[in-house]
C-alpha atoms as a PDB file:
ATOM      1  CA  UNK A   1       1.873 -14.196 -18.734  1.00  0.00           C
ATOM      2  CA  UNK A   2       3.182 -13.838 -15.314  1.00  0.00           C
ATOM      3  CA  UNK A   3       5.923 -11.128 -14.664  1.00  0.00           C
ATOM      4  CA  UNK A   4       7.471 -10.514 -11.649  1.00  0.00           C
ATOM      5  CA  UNK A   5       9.554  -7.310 -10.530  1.00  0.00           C
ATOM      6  CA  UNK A   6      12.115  -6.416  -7.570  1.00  0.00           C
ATOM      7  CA  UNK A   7      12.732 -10.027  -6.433  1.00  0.00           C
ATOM      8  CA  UNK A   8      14.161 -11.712  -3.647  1.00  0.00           C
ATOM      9  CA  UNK A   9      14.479 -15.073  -1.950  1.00  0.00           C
ATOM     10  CA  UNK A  10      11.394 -13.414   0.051  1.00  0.00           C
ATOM     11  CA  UNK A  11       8.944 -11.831  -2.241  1.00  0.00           C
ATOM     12  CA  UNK A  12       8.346  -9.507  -5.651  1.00  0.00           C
ATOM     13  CA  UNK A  13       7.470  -6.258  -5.098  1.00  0.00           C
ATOM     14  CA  UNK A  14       4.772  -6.277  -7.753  1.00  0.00           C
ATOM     15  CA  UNK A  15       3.478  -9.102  -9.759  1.00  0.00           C
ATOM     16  CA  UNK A  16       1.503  -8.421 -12.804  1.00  0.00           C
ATOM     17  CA  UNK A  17      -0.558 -10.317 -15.119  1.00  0.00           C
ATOM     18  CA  UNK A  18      -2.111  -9.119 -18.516  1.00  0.00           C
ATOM     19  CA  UNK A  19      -5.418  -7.759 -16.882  1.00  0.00           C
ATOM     20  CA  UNK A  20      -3.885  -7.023 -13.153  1.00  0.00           C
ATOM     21  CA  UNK A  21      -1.163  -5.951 -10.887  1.00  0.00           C
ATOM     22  CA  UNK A  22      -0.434  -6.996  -7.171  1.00  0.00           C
ATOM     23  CA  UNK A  23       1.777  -4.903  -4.733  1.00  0.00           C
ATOM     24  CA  UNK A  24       3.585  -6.749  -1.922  1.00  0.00           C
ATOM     25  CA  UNK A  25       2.931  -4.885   1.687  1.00  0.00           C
ATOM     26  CA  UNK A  26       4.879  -1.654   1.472  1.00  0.00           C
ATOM     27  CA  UNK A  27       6.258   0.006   4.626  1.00  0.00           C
ATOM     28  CA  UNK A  28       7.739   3.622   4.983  1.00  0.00           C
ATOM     29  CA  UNK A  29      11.279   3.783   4.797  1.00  0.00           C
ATOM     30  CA  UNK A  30      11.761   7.108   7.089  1.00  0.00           C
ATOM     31  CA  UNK A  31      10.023   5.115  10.053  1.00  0.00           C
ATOM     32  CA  UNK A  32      10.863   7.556  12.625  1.00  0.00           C
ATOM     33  CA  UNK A  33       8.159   9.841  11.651  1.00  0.00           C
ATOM     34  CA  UNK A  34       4.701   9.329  13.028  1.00  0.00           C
ATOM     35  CA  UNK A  35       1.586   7.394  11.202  1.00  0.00           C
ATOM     36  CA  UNK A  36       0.519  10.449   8.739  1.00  0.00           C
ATOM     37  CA  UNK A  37       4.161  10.798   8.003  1.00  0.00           C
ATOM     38  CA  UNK A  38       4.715   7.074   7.416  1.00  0.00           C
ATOM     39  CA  UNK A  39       1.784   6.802   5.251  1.00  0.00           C
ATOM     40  CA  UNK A  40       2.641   9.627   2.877  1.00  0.00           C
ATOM     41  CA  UNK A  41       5.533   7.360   2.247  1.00  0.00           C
ATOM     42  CA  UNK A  42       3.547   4.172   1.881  1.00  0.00           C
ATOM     43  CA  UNK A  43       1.498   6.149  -0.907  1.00  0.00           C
ATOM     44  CA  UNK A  44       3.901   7.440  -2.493  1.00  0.00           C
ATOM     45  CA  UNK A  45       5.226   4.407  -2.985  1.00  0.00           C
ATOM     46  CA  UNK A  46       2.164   2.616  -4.285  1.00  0.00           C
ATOM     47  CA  UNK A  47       2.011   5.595  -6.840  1.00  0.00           C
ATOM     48  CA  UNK A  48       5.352   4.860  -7.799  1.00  0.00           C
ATOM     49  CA  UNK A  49       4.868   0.601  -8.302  1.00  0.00           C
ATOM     50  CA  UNK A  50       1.619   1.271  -9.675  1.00  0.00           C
ATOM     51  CA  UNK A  51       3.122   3.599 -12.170  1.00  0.00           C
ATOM     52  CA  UNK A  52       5.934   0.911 -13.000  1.00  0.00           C
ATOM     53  CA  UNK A  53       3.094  -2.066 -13.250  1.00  0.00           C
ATOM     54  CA  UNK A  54       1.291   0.275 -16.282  1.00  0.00           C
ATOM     55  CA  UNK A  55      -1.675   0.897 -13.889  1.00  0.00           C
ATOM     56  CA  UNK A  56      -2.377   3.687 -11.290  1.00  0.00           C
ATOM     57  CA  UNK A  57      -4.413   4.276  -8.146  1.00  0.00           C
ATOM     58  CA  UNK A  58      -8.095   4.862 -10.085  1.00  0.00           C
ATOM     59  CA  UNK A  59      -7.537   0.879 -10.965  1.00  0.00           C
ATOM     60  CA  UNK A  60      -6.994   0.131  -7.339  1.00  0.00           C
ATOM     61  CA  UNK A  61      -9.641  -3.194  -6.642  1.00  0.00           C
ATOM     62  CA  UNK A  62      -8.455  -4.084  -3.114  1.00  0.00           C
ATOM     63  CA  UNK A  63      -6.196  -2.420  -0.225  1.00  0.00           C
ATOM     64  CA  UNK A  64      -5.138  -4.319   2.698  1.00  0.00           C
ATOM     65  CA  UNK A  65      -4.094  -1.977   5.837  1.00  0.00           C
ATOM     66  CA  UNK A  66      -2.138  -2.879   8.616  1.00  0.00           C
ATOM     67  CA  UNK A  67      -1.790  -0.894  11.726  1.00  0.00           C
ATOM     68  CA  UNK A  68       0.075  -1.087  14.481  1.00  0.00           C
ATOM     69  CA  UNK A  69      -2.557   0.585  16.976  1.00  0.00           C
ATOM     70  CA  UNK A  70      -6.291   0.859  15.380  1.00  0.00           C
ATOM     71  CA  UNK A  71      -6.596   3.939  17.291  1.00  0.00           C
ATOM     72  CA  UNK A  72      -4.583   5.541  14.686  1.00  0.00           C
ATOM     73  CA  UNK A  73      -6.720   4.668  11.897  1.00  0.00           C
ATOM     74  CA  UNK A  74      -8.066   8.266  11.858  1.00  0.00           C
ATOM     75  CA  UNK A  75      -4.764   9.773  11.157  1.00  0.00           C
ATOM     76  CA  UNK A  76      -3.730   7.064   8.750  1.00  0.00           C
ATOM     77  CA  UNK A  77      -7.673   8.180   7.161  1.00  0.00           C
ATOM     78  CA  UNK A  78      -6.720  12.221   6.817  1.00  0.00           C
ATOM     79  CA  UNK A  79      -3.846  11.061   4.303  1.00  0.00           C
ATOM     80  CA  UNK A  80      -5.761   8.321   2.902  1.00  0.00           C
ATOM     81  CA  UNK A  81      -9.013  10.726   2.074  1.00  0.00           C
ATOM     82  CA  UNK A  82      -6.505  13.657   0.721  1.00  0.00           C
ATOM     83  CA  UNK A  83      -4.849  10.797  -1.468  1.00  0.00           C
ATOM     84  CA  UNK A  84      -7.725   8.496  -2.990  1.00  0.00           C
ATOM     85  CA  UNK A  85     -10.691  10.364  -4.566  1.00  0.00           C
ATOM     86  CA  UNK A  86     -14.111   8.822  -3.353  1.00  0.00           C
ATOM     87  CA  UNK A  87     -15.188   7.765  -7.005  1.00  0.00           C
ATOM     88  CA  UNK A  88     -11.842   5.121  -6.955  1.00  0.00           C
ATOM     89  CA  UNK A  89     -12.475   3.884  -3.768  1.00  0.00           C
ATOM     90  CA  UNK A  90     -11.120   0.511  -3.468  1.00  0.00           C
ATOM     91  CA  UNK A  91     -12.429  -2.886  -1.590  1.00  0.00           C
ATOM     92  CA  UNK A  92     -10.174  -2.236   1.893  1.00  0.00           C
ATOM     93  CA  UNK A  93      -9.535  -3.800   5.044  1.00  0.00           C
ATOM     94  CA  UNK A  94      -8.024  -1.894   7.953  1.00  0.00           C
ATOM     95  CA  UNK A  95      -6.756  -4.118  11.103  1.00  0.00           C
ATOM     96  CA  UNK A  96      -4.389  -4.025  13.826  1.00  0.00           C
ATOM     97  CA  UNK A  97      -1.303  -5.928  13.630  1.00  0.00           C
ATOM     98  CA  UNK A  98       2.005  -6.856  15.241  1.00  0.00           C
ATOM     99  CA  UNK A  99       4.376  -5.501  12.302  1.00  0.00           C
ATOM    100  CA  UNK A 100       7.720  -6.401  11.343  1.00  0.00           C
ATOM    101  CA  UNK A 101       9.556  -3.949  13.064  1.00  0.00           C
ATOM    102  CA  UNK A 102       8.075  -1.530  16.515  1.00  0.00           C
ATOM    103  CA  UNK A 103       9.274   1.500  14.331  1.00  0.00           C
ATOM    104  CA  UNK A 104       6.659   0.379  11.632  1.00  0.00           C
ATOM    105  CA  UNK A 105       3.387   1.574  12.040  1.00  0.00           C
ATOM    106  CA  UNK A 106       0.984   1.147   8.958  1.00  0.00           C
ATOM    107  CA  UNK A 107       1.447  -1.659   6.042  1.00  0.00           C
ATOM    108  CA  UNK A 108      -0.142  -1.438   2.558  1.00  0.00           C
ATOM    109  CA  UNK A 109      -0.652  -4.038   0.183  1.00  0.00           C
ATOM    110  CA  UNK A 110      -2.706  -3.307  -2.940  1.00  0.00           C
ATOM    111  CA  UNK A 111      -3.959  -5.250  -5.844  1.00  0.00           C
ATOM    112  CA  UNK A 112      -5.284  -3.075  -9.008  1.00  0.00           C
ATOM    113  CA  UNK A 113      -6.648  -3.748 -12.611  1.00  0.00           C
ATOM    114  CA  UNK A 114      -4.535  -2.769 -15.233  1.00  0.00           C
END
């Protein structure tokens, strides 16, 4: 069974199945703040939809990143390493993008078991 949560014309926010759950890209909402600031938010989101799908970041099997300059992948890293616990380390991509919006500057999309 397919069930999908926080829906629009656009997209779900997360889309579960019995054995998995899939996160649409989440973006911080306080975009003023810089890229460790903005990805605090993205995690705390993920934690949060995780949480709702019945799963939780240990499950996590894949993590896309968007940036919106690589050369701030090593910030975005200090609050990904303080976050994620090497033993859970999911399948992940990191690339620079063209967001949605200047003011966004790092994307997350995750897929996890559940």
């Amino acid at each position: 069974m397919i069930e999908r949560k926080h829906s629009n014309k656009v997209l779900s926010k997360i889309v579960t199945t019995e054995s998995s759950a899939y996160l649409a890209g989440q973006v911080a909402d306080d975009t003023t703040q810089d890229v460790a600031g903005q990805t605090k938010q993205v995690l705390a989101k993920i934690d949060a939809l995780l949480a709702e799908a019945g799963t939780d970041k240990t499950k996590m099997l894949s993590v896309t990143i968007w940036l919106a300059n690589i050369d701030d992948k090593g910030e975005m890293n200090s609050v990904w390493f303080e976050w994620v616990k090497p033993e859970d380390t999911p399948a992940r991509a990191c690339v620079e993008a063209r967001l949605a919006r200047p003011d966004i500057l790092v994307e997350m999309k995750v897929e996890a078991a559940r």
